[in-house]
Protein backbone atom coordinates (compact mmCIF):
# COMPACT_ATOMS: atom_id res chain seq x y z
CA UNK A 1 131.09 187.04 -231.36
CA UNK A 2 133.92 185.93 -233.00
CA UNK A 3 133.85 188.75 -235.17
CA UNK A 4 133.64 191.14 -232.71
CA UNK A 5 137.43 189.69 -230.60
CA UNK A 6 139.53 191.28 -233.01
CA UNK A 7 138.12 194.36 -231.82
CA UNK A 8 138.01 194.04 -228.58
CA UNK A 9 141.74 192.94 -228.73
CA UNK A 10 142.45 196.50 -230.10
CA UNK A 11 140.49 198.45 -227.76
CA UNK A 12 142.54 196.61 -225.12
CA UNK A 13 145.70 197.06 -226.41
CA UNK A 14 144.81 200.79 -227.60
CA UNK A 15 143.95 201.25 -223.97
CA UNK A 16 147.07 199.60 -222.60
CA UNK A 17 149.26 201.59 -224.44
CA UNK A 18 147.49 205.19 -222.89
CA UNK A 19 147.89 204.12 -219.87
CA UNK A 20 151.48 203.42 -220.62
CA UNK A 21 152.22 206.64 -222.49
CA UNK A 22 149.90 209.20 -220.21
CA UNK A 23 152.21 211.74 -218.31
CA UNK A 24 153.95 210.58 -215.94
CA UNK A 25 157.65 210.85 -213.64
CA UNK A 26 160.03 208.33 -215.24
CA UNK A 27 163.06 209.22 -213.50
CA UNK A 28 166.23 208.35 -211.73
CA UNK A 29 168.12 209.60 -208.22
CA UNK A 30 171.69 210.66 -209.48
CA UNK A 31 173.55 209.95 -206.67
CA UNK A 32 177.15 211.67 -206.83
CA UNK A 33 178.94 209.38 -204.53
CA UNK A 34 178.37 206.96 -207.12
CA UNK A 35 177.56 208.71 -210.51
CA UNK A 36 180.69 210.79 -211.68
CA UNK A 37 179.66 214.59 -211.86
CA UNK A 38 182.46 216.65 -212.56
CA UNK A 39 183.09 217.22 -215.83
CA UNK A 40 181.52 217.16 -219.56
CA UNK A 41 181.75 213.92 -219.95
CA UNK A 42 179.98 212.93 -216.86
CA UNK A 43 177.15 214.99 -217.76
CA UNK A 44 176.57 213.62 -220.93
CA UNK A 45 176.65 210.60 -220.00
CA UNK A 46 174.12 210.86 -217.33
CA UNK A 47 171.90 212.68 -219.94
CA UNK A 48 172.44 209.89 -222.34
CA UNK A 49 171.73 207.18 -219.42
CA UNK A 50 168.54 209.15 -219.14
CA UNK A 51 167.55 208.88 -222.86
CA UNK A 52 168.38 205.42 -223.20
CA UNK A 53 165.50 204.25 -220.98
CA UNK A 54 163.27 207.13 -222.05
CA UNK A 55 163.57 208.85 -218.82
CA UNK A 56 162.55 212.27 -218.69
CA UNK A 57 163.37 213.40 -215.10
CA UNK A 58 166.89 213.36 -213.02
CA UNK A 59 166.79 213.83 -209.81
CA UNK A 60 170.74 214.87 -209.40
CA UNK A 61 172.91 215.02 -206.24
CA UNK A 62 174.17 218.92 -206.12
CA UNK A 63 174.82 219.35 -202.41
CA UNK A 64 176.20 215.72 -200.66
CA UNK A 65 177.37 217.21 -197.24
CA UNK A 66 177.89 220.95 -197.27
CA UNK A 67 179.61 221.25 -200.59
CA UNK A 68 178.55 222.35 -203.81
CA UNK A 69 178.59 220.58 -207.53
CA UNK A 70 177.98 224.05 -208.94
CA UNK A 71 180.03 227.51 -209.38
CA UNK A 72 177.50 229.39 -208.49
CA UNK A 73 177.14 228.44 -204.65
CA UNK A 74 176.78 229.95 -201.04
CA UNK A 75 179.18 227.16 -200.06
CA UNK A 76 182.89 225.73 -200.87
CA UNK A 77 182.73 223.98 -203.97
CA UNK A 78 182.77 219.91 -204.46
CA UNK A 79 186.67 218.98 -203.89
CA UNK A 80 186.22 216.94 -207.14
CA UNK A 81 184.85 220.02 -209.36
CA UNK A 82 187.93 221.97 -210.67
CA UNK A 83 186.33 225.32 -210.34
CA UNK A 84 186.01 226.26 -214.18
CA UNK A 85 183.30 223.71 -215.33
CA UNK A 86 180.05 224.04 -213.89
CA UNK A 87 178.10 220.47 -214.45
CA UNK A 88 174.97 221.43 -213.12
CA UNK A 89 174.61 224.12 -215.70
CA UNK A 90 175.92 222.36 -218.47
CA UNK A 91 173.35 219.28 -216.87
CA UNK A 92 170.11 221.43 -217.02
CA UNK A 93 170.98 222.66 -221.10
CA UNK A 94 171.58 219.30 -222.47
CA UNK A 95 168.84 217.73 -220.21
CA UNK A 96 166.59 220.83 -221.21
CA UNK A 97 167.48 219.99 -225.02
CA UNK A 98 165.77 216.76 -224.47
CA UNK A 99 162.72 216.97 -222.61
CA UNK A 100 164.11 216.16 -219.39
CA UNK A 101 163.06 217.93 -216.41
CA UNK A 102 166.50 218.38 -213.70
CA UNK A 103 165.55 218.36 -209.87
CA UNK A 104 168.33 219.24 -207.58
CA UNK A 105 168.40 217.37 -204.88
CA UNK A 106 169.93 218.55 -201.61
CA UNK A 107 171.61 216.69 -198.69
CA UNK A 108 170.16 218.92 -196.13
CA UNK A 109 171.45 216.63 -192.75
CA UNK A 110 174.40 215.14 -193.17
CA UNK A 111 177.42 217.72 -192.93
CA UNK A 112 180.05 215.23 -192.69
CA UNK A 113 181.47 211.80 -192.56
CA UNK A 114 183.61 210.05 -190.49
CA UNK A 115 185.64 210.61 -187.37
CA UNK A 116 187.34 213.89 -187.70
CA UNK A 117 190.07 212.81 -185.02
CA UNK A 118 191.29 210.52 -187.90
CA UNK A 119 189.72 210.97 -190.98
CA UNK A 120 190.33 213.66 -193.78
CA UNK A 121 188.56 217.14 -192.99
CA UNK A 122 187.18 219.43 -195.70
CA UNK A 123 189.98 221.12 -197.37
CA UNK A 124 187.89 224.59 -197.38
CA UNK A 125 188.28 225.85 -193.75
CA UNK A 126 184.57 228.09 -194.77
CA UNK A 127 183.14 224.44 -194.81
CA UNK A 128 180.18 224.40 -192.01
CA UNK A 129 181.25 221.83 -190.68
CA UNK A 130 184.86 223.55 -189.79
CA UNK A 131 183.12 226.67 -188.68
CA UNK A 132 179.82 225.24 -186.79
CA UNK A 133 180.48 221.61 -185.85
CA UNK A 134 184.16 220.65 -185.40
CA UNK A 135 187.08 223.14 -184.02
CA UNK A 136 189.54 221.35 -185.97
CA UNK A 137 192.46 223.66 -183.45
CA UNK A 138 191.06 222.00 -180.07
CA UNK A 139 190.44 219.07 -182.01
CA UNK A 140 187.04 218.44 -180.27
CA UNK A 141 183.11 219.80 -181.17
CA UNK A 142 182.46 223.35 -180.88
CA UNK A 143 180.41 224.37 -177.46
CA UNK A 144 177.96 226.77 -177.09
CA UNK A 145 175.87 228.62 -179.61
CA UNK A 146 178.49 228.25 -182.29
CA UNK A 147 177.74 224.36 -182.18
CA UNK A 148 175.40 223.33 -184.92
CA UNK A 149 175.26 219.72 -184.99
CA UNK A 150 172.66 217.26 -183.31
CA UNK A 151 173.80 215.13 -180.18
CA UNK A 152 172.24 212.03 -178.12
CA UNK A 153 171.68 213.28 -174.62
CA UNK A 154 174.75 211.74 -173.40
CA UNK A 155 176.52 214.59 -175.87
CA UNK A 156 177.49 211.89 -179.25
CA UNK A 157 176.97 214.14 -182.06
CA UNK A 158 178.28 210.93 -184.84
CA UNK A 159 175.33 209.01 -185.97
CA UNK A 160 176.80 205.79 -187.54
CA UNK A 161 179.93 208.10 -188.42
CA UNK A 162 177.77 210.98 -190.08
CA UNK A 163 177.48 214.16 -188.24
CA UNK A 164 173.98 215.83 -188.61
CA UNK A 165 173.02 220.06 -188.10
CA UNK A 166 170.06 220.27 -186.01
CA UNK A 167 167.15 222.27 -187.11
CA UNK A 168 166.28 222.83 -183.87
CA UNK A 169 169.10 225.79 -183.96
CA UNK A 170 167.94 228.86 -185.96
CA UNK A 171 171.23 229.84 -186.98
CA UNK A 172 171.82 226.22 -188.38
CA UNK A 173 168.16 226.19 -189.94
CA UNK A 174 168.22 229.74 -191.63
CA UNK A 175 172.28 229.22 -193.38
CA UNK A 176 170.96 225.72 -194.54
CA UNK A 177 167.57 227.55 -195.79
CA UNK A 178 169.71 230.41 -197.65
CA UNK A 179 172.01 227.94 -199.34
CA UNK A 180 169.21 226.19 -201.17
CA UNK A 181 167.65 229.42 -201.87
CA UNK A 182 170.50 231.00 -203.72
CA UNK A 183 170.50 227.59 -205.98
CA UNK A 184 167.22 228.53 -206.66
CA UNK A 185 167.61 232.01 -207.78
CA UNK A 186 170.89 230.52 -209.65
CA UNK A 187 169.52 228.03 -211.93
CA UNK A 188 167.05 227.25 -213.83
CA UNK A 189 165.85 224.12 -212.07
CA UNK A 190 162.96 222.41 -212.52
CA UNK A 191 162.78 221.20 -208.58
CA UNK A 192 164.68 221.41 -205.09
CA UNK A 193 164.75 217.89 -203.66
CA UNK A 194 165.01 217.70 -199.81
CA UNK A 195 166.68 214.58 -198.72
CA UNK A 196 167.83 213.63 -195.59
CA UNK A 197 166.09 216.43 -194.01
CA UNK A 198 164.57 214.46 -190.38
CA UNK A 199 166.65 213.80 -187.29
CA UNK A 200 169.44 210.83 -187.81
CA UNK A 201 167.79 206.99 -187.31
CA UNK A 202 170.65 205.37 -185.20
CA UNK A 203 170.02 205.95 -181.36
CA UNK A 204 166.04 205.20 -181.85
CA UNK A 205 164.73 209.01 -181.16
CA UNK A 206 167.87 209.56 -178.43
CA UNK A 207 168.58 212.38 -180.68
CA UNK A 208 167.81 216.60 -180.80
CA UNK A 209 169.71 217.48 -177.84
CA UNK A 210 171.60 220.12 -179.65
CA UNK A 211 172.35 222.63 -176.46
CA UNK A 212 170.67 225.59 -178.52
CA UNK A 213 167.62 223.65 -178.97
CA UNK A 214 166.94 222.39 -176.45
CA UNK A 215 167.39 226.02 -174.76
CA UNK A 216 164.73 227.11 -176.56
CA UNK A 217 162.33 224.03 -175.33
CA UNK A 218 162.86 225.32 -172.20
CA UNK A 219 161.97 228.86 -172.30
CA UNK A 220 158.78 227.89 -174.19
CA UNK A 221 157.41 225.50 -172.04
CA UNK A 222 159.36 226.00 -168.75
CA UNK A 223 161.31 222.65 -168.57
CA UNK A 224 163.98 220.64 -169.95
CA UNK A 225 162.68 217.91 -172.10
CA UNK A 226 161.97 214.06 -171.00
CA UNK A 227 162.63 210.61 -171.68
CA UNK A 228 159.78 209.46 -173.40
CA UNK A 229 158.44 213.04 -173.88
CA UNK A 230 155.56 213.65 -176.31
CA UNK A 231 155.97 217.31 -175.76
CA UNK A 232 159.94 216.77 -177.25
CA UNK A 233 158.97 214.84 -179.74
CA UNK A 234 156.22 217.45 -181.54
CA UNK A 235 158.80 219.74 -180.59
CA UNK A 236 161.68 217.85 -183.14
CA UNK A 237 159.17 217.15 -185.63
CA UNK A 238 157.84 220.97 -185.37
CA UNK A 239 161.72 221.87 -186.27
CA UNK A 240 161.83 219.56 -189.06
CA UNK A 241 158.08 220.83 -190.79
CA UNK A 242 159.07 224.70 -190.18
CA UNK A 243 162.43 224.00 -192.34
CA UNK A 244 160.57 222.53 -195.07
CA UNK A 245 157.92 225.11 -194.97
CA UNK A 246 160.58 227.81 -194.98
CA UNK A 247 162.28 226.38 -198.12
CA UNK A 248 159.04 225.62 -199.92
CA UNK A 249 157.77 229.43 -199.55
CA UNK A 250 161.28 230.68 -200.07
CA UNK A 251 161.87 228.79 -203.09
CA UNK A 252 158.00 229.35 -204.67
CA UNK A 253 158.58 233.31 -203.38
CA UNK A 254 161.52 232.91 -206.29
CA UNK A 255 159.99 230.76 -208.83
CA UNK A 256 156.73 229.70 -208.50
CA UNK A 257 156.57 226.95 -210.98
CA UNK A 258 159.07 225.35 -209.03
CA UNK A 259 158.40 221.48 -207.63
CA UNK A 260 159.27 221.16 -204.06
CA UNK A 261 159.72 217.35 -203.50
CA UNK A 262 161.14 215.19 -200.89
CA UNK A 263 162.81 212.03 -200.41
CA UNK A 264 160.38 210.49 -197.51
CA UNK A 265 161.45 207.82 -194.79
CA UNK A 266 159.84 204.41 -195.55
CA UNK A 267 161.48 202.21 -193.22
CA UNK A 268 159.92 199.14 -191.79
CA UNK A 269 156.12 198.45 -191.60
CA UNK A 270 153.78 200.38 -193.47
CA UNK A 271 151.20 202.39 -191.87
CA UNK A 272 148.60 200.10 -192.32
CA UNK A 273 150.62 196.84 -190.88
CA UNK A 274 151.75 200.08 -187.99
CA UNK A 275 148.12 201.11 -187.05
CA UNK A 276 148.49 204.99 -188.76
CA UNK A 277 151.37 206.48 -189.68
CA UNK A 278 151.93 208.10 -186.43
CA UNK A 279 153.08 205.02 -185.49
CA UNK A 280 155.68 204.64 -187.86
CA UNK A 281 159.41 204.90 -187.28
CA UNK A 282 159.03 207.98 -190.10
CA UNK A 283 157.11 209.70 -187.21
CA UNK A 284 158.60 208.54 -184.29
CA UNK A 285 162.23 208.52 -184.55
CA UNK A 286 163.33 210.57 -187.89
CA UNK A 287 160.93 213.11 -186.52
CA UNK A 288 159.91 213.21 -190.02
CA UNK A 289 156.18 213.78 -190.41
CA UNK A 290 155.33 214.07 -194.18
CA UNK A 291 152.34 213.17 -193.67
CA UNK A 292 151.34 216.31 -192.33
CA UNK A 293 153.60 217.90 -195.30
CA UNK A 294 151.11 216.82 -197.43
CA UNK A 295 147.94 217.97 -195.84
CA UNK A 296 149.53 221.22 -195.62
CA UNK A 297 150.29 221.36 -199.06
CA UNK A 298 154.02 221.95 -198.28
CA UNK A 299 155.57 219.28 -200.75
CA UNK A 300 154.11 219.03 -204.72
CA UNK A 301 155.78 216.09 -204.55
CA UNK A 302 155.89 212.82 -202.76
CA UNK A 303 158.84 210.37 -203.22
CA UNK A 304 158.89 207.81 -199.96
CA UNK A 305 161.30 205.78 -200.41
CA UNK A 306 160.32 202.50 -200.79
CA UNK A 307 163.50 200.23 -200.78
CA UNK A 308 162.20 196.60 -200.37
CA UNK A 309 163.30 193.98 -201.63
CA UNK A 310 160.61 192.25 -204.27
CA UNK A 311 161.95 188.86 -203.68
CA UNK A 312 161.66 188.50 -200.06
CA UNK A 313 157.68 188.32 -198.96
CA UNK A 314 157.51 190.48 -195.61
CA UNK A 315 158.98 193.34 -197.97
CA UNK A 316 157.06 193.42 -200.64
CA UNK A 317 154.18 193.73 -198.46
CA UNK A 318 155.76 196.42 -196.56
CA UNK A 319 156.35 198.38 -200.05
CA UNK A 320 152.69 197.81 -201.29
CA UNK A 321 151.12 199.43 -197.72
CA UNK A 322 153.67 202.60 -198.08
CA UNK A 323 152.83 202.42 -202.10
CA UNK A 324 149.01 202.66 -201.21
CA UNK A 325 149.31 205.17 -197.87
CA UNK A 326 151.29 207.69 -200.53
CA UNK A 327 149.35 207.62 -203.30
CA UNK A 328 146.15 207.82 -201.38
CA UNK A 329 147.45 210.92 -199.36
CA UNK A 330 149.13 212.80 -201.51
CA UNK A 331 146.59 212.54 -203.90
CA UNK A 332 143.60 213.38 -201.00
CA UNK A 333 145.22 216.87 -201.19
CA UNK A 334 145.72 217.64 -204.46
CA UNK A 335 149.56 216.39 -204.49
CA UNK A 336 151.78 214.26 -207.01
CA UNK A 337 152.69 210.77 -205.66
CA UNK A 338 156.18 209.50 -207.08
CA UNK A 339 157.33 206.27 -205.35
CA UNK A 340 160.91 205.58 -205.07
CA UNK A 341 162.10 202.50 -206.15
CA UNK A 342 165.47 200.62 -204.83
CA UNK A 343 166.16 198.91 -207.72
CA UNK A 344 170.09 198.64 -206.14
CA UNK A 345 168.20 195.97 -204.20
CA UNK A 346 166.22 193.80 -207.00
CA UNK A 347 166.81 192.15 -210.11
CA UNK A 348 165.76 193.74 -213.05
CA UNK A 349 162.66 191.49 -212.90
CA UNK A 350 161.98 192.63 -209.30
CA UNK A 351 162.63 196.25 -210.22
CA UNK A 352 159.52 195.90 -213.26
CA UNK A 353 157.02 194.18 -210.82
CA UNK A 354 157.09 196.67 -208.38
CA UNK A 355 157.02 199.56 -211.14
CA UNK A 356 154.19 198.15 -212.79
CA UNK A 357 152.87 197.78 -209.32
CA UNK A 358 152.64 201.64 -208.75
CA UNK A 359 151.60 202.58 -212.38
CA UNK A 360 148.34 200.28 -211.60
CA UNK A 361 147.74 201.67 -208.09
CA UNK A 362 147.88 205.14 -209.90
CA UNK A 363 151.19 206.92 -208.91
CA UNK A 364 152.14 209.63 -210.81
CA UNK A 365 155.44 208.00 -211.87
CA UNK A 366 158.76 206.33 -210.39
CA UNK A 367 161.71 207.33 -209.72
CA UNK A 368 164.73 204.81 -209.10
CA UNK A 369 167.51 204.74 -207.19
CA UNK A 370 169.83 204.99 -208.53
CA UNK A 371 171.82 205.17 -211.88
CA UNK A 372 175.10 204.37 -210.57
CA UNK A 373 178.10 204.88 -212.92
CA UNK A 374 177.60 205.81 -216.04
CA UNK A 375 180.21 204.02 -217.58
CA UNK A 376 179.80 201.90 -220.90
CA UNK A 377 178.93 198.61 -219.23
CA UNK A 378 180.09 199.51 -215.96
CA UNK A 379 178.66 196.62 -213.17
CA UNK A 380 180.55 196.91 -210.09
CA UNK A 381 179.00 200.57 -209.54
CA UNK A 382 175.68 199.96 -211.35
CA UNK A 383 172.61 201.06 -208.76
CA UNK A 384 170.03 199.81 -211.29
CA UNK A 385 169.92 196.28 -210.09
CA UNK A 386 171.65 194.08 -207.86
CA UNK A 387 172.09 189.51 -208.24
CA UNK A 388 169.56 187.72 -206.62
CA UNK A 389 170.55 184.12 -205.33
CA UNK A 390 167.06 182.31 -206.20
CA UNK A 391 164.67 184.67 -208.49
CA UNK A 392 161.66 183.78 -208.77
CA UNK A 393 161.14 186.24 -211.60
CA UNK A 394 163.61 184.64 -213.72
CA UNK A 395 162.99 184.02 -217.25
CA UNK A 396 162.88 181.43 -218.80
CA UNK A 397 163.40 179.55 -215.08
CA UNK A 398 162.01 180.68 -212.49
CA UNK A 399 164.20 179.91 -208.79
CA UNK A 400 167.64 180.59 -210.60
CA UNK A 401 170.53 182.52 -210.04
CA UNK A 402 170.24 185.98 -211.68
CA UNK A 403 173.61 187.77 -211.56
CA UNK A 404 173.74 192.13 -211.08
CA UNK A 405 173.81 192.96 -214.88
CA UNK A 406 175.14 196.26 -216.27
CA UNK A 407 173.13 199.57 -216.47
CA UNK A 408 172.59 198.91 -220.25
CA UNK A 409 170.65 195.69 -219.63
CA UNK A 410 168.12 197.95 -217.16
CA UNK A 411 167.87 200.39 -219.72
CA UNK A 412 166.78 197.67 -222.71
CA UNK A 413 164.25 196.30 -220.19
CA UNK A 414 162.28 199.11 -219.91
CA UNK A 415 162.14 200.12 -223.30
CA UNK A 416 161.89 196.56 -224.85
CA UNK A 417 161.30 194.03 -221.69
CA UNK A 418 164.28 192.39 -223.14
CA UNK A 419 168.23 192.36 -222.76
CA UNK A 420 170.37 194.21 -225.59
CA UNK A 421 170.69 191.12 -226.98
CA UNK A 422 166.99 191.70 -227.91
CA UNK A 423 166.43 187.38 -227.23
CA UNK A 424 166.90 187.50 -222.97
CA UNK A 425 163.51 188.51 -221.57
CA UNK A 426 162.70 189.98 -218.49
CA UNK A 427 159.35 189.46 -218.76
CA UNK A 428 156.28 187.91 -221.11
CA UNK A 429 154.41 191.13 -220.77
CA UNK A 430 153.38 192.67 -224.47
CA UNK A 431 153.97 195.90 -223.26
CA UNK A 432 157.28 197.41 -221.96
CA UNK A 433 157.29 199.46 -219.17
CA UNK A 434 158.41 202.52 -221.08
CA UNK A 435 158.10 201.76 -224.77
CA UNK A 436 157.71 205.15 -225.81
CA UNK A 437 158.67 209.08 -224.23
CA UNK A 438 156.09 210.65 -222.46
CA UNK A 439 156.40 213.84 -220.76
CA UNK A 440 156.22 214.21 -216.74
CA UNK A 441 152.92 215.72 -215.51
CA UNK A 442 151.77 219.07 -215.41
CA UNK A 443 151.35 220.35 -211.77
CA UNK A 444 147.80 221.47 -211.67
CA UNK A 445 147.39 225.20 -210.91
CA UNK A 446 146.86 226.31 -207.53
CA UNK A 447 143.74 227.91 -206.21
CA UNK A 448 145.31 229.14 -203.03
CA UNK A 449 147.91 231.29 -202.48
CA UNK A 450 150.44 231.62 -199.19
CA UNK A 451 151.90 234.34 -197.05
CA UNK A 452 155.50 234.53 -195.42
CA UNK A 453 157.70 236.85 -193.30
CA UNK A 454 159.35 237.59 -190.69
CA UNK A 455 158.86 239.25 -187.32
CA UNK A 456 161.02 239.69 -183.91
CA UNK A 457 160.57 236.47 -181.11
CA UNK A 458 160.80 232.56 -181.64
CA UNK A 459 157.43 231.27 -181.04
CA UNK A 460 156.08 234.90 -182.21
CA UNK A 461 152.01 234.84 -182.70
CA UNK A 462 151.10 235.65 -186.19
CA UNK A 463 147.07 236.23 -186.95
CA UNK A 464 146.26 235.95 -190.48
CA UNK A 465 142.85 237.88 -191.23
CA UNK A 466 140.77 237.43 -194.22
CA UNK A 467 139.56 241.27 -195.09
CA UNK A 468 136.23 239.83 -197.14
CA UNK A 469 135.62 236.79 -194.59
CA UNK A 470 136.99 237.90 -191.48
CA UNK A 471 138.34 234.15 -190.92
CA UNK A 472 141.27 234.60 -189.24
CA UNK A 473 144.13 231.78 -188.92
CA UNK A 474 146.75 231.94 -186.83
CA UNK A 475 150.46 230.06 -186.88
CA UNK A 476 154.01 231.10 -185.03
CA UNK A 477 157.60 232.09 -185.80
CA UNK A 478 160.36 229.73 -185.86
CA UNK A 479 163.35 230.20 -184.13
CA UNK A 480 164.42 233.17 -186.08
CA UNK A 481 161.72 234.76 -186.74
CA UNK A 482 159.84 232.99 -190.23
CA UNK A 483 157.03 232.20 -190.70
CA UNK A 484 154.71 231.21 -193.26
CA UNK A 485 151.05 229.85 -193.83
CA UNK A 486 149.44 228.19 -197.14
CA UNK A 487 145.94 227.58 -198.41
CA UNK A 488 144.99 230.78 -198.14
CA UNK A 489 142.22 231.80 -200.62
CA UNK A 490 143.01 234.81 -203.28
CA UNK A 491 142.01 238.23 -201.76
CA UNK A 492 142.96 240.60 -198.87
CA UNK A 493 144.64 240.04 -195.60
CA UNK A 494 145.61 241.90 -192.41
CA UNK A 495 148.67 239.92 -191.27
CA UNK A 496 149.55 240.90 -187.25
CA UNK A 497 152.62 240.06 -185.26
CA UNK A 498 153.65 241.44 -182.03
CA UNK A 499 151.96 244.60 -182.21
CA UNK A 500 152.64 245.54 -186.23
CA UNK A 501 149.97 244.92 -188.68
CA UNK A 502 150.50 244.30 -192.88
CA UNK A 503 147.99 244.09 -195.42
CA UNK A 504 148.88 241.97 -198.30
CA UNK A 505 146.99 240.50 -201.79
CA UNK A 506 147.00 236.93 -201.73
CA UNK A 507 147.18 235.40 -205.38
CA UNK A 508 146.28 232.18 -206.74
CA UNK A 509 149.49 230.31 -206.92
CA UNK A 510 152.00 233.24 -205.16
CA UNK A 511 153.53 233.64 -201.94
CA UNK A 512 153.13 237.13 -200.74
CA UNK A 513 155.67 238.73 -198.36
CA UNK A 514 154.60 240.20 -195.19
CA UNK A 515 157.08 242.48 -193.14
């Protein structure tokens, strides 16, 4: 036997290190409230940040609330870009150069923050939030149709001092839509990350009652919505889905190798510890229900965000239900599963538990918020890690104070499970989390194909017909006038809507256009 350990010992070790190096997301949230983005600099050192830890995806902040880190935008530029450099093109050719895949990702709520009575207002006056939310000459919210933003139904349209649009109005939903489209057709990204795209979390689902909206609940079902209504309630989460939907058909319409991904609502109990996730406060008060977005096949990409705290017991059993209701769902229906990881809350020790946590549950990779700044040794804005008062990850000591270390000391961890020093360990393991560079996965190729378009009416009937099956499926128009359907197999179709009829070839892996 003894003969044979050696072996053995290799087989194990050979097999450690493919699960280590197999495809998979190692990547970070780039968070431009914290990460400088403005200039050449910034963006290499974000790339270089990146390479350090053998990252190869960034998942970078381009539109914070209604402005634009890019030139080439549908909306007023960033007030800290100086017009001439463009970052986010500049970003995707060094990032490009090195393997790294660039996701956008989109603030698609929050419009603005603060109290406009007091605070600074954009400088643009074409900012959205000066033509559709504030009238900065009355000094007061628009009224009427013009008035874009979601209100309690007392009429408070700040949510712990952000003001959020309201998909509920088709106006608001189709400009927001249009702006992430252009990006799409403007650069050569790799994804469009939706974040912040539910209903705002402070007044516990007292929240929707956008005067447009809520106009429309009433002409479809003859009443003004409830306290308590489960009729509302689809009807906010039905606004929410039929953006997403829009922007994932729009966007694949453009490119279809695109990744549509999402930053998912996590909060609180998982759905296990919640009874099913339509329990959770995902469903129930963002209006958020992503679960369904993955059935549907509407993301390619799952990223919940699972900020919990490794350190602290009830958390870490909270992250390991969402880690397990994610992977198992998305991956039910055919879907990548990416946890997000808050390593702002953790120690680095924390941070590697919970990422070696999702590798061996089988997600298809992690992605951490956040970098932070990107300055050489920079602490104070560092998002990689935070001090914890008693670790009981600490090395050599376990129960000892562990201050926040810089972003460099997160970096040598998961390349070397050690500090730059190359002596401090962060953990006994033989293998570091990400010795070597793999690449991120390959989305499998679809079998389906999807349909979109557009015809006159909100709540419009639209029958999808299968020419060779004669299965027909039906869905509706939003509010004005989209519509879309997935999972539709290649062939022939009769599309009807409100007495016009289309026949379109569905492809494997296309969106076809309809009207």
């Amino acid at each position: 036997m003894k003969r044979f350990l050696p072996i053995i010992i290799l087989l194990l070790a050979a097999a450690t290190a493919r699960a280590e190096d197999r495809p998979e997301y190692r990547a970070y949230w780039v968070d431009t409230f914290r990460t400088p983005f403005a200039t050449k600099v910034d963006v290499e050192r974000i790339v270089d940040a990146a390479s350090e830890s053998n990252a190869n995806a960034l998942f970078v902040q381009v539109r914070r609330r209604g402005d634009a880190w890019y030139l080439d935008a549908a909306e007023p530029l960033a007030e800290a870009m100086d017009g001439t450099f463009d970052p986010l093109r500049a970003l995707l050719d060094a990032a490009h150069a090195r393997g790294i895949e660039v996701h956008a990702f989109v603030i698609v709520g929050a419009i603005f923050h603060g109290d406009p009575k007091k605070d600074p207002l954009p400088r643009d006056t074409r900012h959205v939030f000066l033509q559709h939310f504030w009238d900065a000459n009355a000094k007061r919210p628009y009224r009427g149709a013009r008035q874009w933003g979601t209100k309690t139904s007392k009429g408070r349209y700040q949510f712990a001092s952000d003001w959020y649009v309201d998909l509920g109005h088709p106006d608001a939903a189709a400009y927001t839509a249009d702006v992430l489209l252009h990006l799409v057709r403007a650069y050569d990204i790799d994804g469009i990350h939706l974040d912040r795209v539910r209903y705002p979390e402070s007044t516990r689902g007292d929240v929707g009652y956008n005067d447009t909206s809520v106009a429309r609940f009433r002409a479809r079902y003859g009443r003004l919505p409830r306290a308590k209504d489960p009729l509302w309630n689809d009807w906010r989460r039905e606004q929410v889905t039929s953006f997403v939907r829009r922007v994932a058909l729009g966007a694949k319409a453009i490119r279809p190798s695109i990744t549509i991904s999402a930053a998912l609502i996590a909060w609180g109990s998982g759905p296990a510890a919640s009874h099913g996730f339509t329990n959770t406060d995902s469903y129930r008060v963002a209006f958020q229900d992503w679960e369904s977005w993955l059935r549907e096949g509407i993301l390619d990409l799952a990223s919940p965000m699972l900020y919990k705290r490794e350190h602290a017991p009830v958390e870490r059993k909270q992250f390991d239900d969402w880690l397990q209701f994610v992977i198992t769902t998305a991956h039910a229906n055919g879907r990548a599963a990416v946890p997000g990881i808050g390593a702002y809350l953790n120690s680095i020790e924390g941070t590697l538990r919970q990422s070696r946590r999702a590798r061996e549950a089988n997600a298809d990779g992690i992605l951490f918020f956040a970098m932070g700044d990107t300055k050489p040794w920079s602490i104070l804005a560092n998002s990689t890690n935070n001090a914890v008062r008693q670790n009981p990850y600490a090395l050599p000591v376990a129960g000892v104070f562990t201050p926040k270390r810089p972003n460099e000391e997160f970096f040598a961890a998961l390349r070397t499970s050690t500090a730059t020093d190359g002596r401090t360990p962060f953990e006994t393991i033989e293998h570091p989390l990400f010795a070597a560079t793999t690449p991120p996965p390959r989305r499998p190729e679809s079998l389906t194909g999807a349909v979109m378009g557009s015809a006159d009416g909100d709540g419009t009937l639209i029958s999808i017909e299968s020419l060779a099956t004669h299965e027909t499926r039906t869905t509706h128009t939003d509010g004005s006038g989209f519509f879309g359907m997935l999972g539709l197999a290649p062939g022939e179709y009769r599309v009807v809507a409100a007495g016009k009829s289309a026949t379109v070839i569905v492809n494997a892996g296309r969106v076809s256009e309809a009207f």
